[in-house]
Protein backbone atom coordinates (compact mmCIF):
# COMPACT_ATOMS: atom_id res chain seq x y z
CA UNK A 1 45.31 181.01 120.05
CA UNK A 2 41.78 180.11 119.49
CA UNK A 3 41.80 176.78 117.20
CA UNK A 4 39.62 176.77 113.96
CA UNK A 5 36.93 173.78 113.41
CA UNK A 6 36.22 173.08 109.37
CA UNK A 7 32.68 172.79 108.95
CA UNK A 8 31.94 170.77 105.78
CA UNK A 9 28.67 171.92 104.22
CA UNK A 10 26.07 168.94 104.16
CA UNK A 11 23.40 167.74 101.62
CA UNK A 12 19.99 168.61 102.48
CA UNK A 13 17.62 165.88 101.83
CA UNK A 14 15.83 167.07 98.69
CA UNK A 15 19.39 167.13 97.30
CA UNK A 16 20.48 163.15 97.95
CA UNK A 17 16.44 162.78 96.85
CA UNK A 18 17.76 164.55 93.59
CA UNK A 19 21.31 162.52 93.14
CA UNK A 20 19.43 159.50 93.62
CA UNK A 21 16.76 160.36 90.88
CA UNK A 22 19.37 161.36 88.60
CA UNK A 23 21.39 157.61 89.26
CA UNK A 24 18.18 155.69 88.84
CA UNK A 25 17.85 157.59 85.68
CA UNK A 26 20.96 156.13 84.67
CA UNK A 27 20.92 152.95 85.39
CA UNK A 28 17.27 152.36 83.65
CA UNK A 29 19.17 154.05 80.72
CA UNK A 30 21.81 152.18 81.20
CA UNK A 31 20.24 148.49 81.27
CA UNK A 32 18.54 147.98 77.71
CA UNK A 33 22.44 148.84 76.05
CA UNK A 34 23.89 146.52 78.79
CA UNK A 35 21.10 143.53 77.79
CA UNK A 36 21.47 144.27 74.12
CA UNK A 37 25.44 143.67 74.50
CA UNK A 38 24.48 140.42 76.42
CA UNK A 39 22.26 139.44 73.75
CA UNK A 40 24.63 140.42 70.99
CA UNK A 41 27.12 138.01 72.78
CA UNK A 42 24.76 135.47 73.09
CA UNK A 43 23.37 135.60 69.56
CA UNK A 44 27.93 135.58 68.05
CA UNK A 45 27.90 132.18 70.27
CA UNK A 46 24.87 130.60 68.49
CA UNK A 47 25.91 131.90 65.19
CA UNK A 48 29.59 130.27 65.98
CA UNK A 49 27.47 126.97 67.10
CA UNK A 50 26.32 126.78 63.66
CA UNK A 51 29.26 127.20 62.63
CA UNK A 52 30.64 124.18 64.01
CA UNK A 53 27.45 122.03 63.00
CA UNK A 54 28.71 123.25 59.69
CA UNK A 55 31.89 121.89 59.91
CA UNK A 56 30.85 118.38 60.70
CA UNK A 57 28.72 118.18 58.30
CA UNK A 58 30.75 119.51 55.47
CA UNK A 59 33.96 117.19 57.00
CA UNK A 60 31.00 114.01 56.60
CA UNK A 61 30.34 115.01 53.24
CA UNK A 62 34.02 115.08 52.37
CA UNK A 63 34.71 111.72 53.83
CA UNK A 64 31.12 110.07 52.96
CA UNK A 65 30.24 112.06 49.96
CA UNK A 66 26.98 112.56 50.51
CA UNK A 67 25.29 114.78 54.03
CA UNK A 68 24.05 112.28 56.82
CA UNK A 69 20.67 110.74 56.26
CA UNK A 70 17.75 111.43 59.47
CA UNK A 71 17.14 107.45 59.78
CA UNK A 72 18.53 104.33 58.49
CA UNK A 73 14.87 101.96 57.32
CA UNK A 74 17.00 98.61 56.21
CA UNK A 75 18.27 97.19 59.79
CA UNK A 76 16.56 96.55 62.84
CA UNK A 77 19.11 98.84 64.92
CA UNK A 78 18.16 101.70 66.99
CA UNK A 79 17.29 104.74 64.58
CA UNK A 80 20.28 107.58 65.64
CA UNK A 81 19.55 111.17 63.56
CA UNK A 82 22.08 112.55 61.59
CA UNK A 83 23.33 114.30 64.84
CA UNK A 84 25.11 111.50 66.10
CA UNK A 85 26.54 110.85 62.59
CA UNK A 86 28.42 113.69 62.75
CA UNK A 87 30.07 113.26 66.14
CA UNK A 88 33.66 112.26 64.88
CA UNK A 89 33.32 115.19 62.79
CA UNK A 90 32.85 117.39 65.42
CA UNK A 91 35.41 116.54 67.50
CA UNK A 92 33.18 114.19 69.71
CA UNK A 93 34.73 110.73 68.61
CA UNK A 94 35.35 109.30 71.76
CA UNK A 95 31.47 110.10 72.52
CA UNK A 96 30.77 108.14 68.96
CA UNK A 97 33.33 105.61 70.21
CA UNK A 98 32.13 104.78 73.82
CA UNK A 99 28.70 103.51 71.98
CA UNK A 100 29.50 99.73 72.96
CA UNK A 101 29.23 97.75 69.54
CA UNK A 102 29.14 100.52 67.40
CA UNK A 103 29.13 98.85 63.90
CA UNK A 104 30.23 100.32 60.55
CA UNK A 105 27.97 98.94 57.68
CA UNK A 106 27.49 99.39 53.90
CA UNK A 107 24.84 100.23 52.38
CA UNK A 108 24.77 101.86 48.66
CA UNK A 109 27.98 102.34 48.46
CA UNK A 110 28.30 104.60 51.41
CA UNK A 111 28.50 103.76 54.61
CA UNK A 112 26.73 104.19 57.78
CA UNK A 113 26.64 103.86 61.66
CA UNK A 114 23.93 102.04 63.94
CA UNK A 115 24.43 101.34 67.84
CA UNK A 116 23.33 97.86 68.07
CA UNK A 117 20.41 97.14 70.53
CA UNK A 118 21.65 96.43 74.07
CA UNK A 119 23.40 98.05 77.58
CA UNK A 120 25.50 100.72 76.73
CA UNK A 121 23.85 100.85 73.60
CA UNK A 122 22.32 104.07 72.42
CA UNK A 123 19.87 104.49 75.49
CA UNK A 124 22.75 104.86 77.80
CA UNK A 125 24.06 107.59 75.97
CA UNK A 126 20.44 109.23 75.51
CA UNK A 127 21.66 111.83 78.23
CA UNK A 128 24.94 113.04 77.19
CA UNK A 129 25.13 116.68 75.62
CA UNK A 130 27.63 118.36 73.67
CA UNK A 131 28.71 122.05 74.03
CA UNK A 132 27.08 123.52 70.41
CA UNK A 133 23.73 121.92 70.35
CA UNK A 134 22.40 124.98 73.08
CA UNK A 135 22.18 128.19 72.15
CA UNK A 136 23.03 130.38 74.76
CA UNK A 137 19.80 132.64 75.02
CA UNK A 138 17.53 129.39 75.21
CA UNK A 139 16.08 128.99 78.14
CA UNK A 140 14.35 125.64 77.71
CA UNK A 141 14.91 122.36 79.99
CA UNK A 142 18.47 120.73 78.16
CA UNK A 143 16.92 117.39 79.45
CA UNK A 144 13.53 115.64 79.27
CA UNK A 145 12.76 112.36 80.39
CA UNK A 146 16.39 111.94 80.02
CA UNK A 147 16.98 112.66 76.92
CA UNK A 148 19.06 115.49 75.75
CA UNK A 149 17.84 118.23 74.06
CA UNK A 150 19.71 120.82 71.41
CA UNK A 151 18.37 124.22 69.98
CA UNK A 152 19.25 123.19 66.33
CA UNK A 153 16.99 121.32 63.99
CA UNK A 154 17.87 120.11 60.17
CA UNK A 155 15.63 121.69 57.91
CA UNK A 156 13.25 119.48 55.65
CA UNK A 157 12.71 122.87 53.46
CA UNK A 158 9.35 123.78 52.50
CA UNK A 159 7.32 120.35 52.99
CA UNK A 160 4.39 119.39 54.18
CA UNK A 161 3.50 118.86 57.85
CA UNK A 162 0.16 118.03 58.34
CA UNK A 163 -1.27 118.22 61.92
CA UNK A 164 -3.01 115.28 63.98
CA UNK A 165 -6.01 117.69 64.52
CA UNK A 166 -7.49 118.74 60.97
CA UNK A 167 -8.83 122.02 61.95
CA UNK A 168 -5.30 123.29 63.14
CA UNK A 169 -3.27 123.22 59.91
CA UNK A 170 -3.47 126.15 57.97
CA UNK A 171 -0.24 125.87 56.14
CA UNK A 172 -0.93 123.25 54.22
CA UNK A 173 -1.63 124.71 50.49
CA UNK A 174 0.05 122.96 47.88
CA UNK A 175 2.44 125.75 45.87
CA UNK A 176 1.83 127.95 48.44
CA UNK A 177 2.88 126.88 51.80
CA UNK A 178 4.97 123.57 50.84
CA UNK A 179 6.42 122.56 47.73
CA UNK A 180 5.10 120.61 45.23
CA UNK A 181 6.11 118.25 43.62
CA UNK A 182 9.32 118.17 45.96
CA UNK A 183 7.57 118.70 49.32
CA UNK A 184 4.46 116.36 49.00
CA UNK A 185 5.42 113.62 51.38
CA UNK A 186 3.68 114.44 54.88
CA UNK A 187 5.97 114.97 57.41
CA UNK A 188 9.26 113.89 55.39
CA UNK A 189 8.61 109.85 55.95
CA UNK A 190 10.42 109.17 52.87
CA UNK A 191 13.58 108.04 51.73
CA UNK A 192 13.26 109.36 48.21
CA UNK A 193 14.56 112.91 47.72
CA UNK A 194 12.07 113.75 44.62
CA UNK A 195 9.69 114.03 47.55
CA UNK A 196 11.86 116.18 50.06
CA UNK A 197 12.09 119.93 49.82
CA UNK A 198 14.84 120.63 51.84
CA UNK A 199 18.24 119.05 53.06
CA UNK A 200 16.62 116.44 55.81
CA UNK A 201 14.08 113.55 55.80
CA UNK A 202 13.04 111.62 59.28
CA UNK A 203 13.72 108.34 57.09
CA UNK A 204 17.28 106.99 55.02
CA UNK A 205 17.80 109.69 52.31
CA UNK A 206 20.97 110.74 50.85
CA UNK A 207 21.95 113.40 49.33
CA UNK A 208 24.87 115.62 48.32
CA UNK A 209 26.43 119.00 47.43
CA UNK A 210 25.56 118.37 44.06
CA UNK A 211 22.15 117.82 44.55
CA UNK A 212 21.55 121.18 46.45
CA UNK A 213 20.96 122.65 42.39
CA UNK A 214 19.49 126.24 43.94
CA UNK A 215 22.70 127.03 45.30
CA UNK A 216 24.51 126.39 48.41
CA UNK A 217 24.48 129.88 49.80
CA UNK A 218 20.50 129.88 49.07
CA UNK A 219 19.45 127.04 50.78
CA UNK A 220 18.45 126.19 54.44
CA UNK A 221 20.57 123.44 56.17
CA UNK A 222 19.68 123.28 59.86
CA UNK A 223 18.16 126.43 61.98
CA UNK A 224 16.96 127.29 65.28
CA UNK A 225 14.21 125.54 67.60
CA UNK A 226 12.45 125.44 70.73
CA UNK A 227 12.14 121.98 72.07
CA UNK A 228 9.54 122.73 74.54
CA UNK A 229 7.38 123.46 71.70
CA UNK A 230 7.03 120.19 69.86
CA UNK A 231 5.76 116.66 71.14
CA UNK A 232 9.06 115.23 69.72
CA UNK A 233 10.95 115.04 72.82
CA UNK A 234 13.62 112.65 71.92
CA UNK A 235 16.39 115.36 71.67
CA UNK A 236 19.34 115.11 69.26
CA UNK A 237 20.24 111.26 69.59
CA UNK A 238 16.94 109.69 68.24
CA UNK A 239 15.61 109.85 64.54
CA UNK A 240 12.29 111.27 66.22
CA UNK A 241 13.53 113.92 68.64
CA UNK A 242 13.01 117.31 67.68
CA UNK A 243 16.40 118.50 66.67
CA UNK A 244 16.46 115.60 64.04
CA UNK A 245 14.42 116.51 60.94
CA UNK A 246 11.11 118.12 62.63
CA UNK A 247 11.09 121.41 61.01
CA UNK A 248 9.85 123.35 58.35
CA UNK A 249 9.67 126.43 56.50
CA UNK A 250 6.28 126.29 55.75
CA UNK A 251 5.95 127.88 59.35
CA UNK A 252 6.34 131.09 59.81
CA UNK A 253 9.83 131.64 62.09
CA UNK A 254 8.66 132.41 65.63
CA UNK A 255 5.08 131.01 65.12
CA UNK A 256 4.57 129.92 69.18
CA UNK A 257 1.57 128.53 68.76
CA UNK A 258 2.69 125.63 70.57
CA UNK A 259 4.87 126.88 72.73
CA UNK A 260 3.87 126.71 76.98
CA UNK A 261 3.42 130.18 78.13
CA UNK A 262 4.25 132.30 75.06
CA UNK A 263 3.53 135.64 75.14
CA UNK A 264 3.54 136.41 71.56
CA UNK A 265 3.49 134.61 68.50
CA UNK A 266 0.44 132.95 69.80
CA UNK A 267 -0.97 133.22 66.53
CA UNK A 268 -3.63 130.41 66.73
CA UNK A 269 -4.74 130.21 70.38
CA UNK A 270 -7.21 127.16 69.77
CA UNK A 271 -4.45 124.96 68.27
CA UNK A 272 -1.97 125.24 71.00
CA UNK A 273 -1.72 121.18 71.62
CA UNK A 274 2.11 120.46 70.46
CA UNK A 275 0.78 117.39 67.85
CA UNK A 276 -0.43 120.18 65.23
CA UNK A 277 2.86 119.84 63.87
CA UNK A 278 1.45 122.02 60.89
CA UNK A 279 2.84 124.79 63.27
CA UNK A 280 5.22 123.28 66.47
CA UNK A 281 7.34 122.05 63.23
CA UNK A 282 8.86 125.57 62.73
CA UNK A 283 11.90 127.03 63.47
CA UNK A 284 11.82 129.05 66.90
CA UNK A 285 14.42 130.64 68.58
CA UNK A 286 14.80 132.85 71.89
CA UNK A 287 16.49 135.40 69.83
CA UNK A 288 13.99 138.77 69.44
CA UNK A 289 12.84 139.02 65.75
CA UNK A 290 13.94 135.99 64.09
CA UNK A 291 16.00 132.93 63.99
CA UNK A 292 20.19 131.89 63.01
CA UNK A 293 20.36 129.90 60.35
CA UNK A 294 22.98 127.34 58.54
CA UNK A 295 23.44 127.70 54.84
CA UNK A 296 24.58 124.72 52.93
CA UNK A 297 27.53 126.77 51.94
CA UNK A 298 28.52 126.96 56.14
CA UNK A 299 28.34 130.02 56.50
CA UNK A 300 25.69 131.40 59.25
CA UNK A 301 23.32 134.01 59.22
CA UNK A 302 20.19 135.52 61.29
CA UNK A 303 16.54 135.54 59.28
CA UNK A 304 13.99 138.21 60.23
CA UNK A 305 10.68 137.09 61.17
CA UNK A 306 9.34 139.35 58.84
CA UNK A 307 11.04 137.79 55.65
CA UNK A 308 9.20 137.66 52.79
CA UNK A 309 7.07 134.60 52.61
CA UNK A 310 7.38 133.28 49.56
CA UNK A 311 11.64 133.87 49.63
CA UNK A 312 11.34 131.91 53.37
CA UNK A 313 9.58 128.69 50.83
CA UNK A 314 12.00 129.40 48.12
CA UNK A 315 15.45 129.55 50.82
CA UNK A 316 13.92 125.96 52.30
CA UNK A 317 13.91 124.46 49.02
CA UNK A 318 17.28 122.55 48.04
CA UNK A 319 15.85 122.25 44.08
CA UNK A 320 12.95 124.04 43.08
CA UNK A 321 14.52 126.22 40.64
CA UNK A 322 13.08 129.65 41.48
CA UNK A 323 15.45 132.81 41.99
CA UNK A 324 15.76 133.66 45.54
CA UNK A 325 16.11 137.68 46.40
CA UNK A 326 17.77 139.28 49.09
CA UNK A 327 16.59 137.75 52.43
C-alpha cells in the first residue's frame, strides 16, 4: 500500500508581509493605552506621596499647633526647612534622631528643632532621601552636589518673586500676579505672615489651621517641582533648597522657562538663566498638562495648566478673602 505524505499549505511571502503589517499595527495601537496606564500609575503614586506629606504635616500641627515654619532667624544653628520638621511625623524618626545633637528648643511658646553645627550634624545627612519626596514620573538627578533633591515644594501662595535680571520678570504686577497687601515681601524673606500669601515663608513664620481663613480645601499647601529648573539646589534638608519654600503661584504651572532642554513651555526663551526666579519659582511637574497638588485640608488633587488665572492667585492665597470657583 502506497503511504500518503500531508502536505501543509505554506504562507507566501506577501502574506507573512501582511501578518506582520497587521501586528505592527497593533502594537503602535497598542503603546499610547499601555503608557497612559503607566502614567496613570505613576501620577496615583505622586498623588498618594502627597498624601503622606499631608499627614505629617497635619500630625505636626496636632502636636505643635501651628504648620512648620521654612527657617528658624533667632539661633545661629544650621537653617533645616520645614521638611525635616516633619520627619517624626512621617515615620522617619530614627532619620530625625540619628542628627547627632539634635536639640529641642522653645521659642514662642512652641517649640522647634535645629541640628547644631558640627560632624554628623546636618551636612552629613545632606544626602539621605526618603521614599515620598520623588514623584515617580520625574526624571530629574535625586542628587546634586550631594544634596538630596524631592519633587515637592511648599507653596508661598501668590507672592512676589522678583528676578535677579530686571528684564525677565513679567509676573510681577501688584493685584494681578501676586497679592497685595499679603504677598508684597520679595521672595517670602519674612517672618511676618501679614506679608505671606500662602502657607510657607523661607524665614521663621508660624502659622495655623486657623489662620488658613479662605478655607482649607481652597488653599495651596505644597505642589509639584522640577529641581533642575531652579538655582536653589539645596534639596529638601536646607531652608534654601528648592523643595523648601521656592515656589509660587504667580507662575503659571508648567512655565519651563528655566528648565535645561525643555521642549515646551519655553515661554520666554531670552530669560532662560535659572536666577529669574520670577519664573523657575513655579510649580513644574513631569506630569502632561498640569501639576498634583496638596490642599490644606490633605486631601490631593491634579491642577490643569490651563486653570483660570486669576482662581490659580486666589487657590495660593491662605487669606485674601475672595471666592474661589471650581478649579
Amino acid at each position: 500500500m502506497k503511504r500518503r505524505v500531508w502536505k501543509w499549505p505554506a504562507f507566501t511571502l506577501v502574506e507573512l508581509l501582511v501578518v506582520i503589517a497587521i501586528i505592527g499595527i497593533l502594537i503602535a495601537l497598542l503603546l499610547p493605552a499601555v503608557q497612559a496606564a503607566r502614567e496613570a500609575a505613576r501620577r496615583s503614586q505622586c498623588s498618594n506621596n502627597l498624601k503622606q506629606y499631608g499627614l505629617a504635616l497635619h500630625n505636626y500641627h496636632d502636636v505643635m499647633k501651628v504648620f512648620p515654619p521654612g527657617h528658624s532667624t533667632w539661633d545661629n544653628h544650621p537653617w533645616i526647612s520645614w521638611q525635616v520638621r516633619i520627619l517624626p511625623f512621617a515615620e522617619q524618626a530614627p532619620l530625625f534622631q540619628s542628627v547627632e545633637g539634635w536639640s529641642k528648643q522653645q521659642a514662642t511658646q512652641q517649640a522647634y528643632y535645629e541640628a547644631p553645627v558640627g560632624p554628623g550634624g546636618l551636612r552629613a545627612r545632606e544626602s539621605i532621601t526618603v521614599p515620598y519626596c520623588q514623584c515617580p514620573s520625574a526624571t530629574n538627578d535625586k542628587f546634586d552636589s550631594g544634596w538630596a533633591q524631592a519633587n515637592y515644594c511648599g507653596s508661598l501662595g501668590s507672592q512676589l518673586t522678583p528676578s535677579a535680571n530686571g528684564a525677565c520678570q513679567p509676573y510681577t504686577t501688584a493685584g494681578v500676579h501676586y497679592e497685595n497687601p499679603g504677598g508684597q515681601n520679595g521672595h517670602g524673606n519674612t517672618n511676618n505672615p501679614a506679608e505671606i500669601s500662602g502657607m510657607f515663608s523661607r524665614f521663621g513664620m508660624t502659622i495655623g489651621m486657623k489662620d488658613v481663613t479662605d478655607g482649607t480645601a481652597n488653599t495651596l499647601f505644597v505642589g509639584e517641582i522640577r529641581p533642575n529648573c531652579s538655582d536653589h539646589r539645596e534639596g529638601w534638608w536646607s531652608r534654601n533648597g528648592g523643595a523648601n519654600a521656592h515656589a509660587s503661584t504667580s507662575v503659571p504651572i508648567n512655565d519651563l522657562t528655566t528648565c535645561p532642554n525643555a521642549t515646551t513651555g519655553y515661554n520666554y526663551p531670552n530669560c532662560a538663566a535659572q536666577s529669574n526666579w520670577n519664573l523657575s519659582w513655579g510649580f513644574k511637574s513631569m506630569h502632561p498638562g498640569g501639576a498634583q497638588f496638596l490642599l490644606v485640608d490633605g486631601s490631593s488633587r491634579f491642577v490643569s495648566q490651563t486653570i483660570d488665572y486669576v482662581t490659580y492667585q486666589r487657590v495660593g492665597g491662605r487669606h485674601d478673602g475672595q471666592t474661589v470657583g471650581n478649579f
